[in-house]
PDB file of N, CA and C in Angstrom:
ATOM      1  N   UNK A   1    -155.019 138.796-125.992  1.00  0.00           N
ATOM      2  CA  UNK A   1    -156.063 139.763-126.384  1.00  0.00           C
ATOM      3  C   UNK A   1    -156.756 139.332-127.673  1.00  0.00           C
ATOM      4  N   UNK A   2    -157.672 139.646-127.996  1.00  0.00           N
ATOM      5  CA  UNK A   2    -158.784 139.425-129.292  1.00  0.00           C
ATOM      6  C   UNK A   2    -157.875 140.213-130.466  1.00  0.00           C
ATOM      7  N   UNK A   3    -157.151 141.340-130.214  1.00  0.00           N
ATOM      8  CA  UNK A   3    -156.348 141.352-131.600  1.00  0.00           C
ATOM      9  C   UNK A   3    -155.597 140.131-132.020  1.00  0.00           C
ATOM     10  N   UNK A   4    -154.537 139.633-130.763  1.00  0.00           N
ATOM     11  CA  UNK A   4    -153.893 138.280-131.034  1.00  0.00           C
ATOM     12  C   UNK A   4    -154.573 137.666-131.726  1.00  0.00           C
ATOM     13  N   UNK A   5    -155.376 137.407-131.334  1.00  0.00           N
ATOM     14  CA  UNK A   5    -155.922 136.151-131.978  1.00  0.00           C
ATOM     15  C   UNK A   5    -156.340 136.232-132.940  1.00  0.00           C
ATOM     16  N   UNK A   6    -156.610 137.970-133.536  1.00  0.00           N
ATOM     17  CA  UNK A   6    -157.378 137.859-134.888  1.00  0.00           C
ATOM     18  C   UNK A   6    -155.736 137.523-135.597  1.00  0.00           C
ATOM     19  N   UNK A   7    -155.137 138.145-135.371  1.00  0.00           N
ATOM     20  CA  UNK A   7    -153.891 138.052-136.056  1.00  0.00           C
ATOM     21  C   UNK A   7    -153.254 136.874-136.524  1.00  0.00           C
ATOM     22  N   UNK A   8    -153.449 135.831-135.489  1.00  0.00           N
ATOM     23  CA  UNK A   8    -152.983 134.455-135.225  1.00  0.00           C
ATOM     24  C   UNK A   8    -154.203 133.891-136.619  1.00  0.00           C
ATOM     25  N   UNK A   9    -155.452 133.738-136.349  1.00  0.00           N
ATOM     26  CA  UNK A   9    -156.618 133.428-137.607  1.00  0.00           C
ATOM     27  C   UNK A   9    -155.912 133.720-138.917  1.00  0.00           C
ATOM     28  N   UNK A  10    -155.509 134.864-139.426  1.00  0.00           N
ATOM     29  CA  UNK A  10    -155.499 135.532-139.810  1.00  0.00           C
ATOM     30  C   UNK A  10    -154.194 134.774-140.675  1.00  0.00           C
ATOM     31  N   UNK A  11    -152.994 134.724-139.658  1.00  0.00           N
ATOM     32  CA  UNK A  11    -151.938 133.918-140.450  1.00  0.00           C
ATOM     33  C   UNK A  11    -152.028 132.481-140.919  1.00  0.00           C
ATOM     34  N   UNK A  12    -153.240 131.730-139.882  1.00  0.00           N
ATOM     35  CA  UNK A  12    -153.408 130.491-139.838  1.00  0.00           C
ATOM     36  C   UNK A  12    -154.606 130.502-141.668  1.00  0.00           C
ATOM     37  N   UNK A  13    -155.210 131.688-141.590  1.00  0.00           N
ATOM     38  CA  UNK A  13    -156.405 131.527-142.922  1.00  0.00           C
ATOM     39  C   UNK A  13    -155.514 131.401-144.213  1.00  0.00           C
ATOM     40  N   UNK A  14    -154.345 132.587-144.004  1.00  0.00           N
ATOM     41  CA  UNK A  14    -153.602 132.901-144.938  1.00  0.00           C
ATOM     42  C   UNK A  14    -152.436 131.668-145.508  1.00  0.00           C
ATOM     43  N   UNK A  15    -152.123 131.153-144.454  1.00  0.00           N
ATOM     44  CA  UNK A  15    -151.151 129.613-144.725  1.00  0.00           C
ATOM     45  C   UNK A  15    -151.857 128.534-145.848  1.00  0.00           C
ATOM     46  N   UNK A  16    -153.289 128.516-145.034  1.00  0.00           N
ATOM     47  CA  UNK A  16    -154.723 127.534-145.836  1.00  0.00           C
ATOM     48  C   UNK A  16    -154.672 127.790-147.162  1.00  0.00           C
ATOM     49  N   UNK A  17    -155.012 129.159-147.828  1.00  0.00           N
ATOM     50  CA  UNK A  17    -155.125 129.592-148.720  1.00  0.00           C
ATOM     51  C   UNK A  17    -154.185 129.106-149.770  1.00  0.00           C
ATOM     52  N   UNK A  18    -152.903 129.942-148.756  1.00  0.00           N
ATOM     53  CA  UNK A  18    -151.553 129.630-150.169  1.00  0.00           C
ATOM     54  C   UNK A  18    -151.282 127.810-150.598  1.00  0.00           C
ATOM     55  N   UNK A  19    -151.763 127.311-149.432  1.00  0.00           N
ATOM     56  CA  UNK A  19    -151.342 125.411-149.560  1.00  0.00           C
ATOM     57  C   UNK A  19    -152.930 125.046-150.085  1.00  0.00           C
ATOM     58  N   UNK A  20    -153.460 125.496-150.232  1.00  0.00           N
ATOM     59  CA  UNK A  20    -154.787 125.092-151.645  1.00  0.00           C
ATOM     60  C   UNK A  20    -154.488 125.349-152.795  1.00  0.00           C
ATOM     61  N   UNK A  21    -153.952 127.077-152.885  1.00  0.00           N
ATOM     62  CA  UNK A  21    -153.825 127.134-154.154  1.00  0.00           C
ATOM     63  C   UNK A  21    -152.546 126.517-154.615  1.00  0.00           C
ATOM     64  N   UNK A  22    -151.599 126.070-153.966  1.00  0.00           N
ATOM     65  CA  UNK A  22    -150.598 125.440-154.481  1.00  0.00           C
ATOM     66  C   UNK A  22    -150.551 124.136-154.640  1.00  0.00           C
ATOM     67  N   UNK A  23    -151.244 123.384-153.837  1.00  0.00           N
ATOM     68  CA  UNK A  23    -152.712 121.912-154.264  1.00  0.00           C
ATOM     69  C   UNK A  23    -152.841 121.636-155.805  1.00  0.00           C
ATOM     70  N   UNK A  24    -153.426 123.174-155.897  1.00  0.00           N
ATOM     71  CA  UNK A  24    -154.314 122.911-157.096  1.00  0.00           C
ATOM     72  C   UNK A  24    -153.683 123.284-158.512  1.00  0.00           C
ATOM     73  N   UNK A  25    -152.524 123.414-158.017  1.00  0.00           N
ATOM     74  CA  UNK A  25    -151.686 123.795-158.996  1.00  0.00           C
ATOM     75  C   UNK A  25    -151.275 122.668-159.397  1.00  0.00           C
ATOM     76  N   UNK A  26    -151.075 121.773-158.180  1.00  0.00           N
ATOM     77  CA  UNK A  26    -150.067 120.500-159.046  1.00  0.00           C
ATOM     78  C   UNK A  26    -151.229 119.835-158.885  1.00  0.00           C
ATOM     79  N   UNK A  27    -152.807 119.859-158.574  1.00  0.00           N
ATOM     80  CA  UNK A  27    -153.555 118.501-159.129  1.00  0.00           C
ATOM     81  C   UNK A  27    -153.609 119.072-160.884  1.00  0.00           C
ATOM     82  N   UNK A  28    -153.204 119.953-161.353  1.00  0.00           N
ATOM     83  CA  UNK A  28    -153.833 120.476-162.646  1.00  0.00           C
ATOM     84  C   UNK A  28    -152.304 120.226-163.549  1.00  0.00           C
ATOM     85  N   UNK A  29    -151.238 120.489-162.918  1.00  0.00           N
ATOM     86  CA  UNK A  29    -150.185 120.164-163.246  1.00  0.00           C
ATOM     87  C   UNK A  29    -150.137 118.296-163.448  1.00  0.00           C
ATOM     88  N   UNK A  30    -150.732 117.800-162.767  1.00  0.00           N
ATOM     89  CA  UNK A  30    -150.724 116.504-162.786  1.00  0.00           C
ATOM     90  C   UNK A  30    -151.505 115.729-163.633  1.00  0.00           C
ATOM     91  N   UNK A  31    -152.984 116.225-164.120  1.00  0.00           N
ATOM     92  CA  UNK A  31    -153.954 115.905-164.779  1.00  0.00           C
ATOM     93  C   UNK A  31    -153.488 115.872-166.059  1.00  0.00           C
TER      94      UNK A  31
END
């Protein structure tokens, strides 16, 4: 169903997010 899937987006946007900002933590940690 179209909820699934928003849901599924939704965890998949939220994964993106946290592994950028944690990226950018250690490119700044690193600099």
């Amino acid at each position: 169903t179209r909820e699934r899937i928003r849901q599924i987006e939704n965890k998949a946007l939220r994964k993106l997010k946290y592994h950028e900002s944690r990226t950018r933590k250690l490119r700044d940690f690193l600099d």
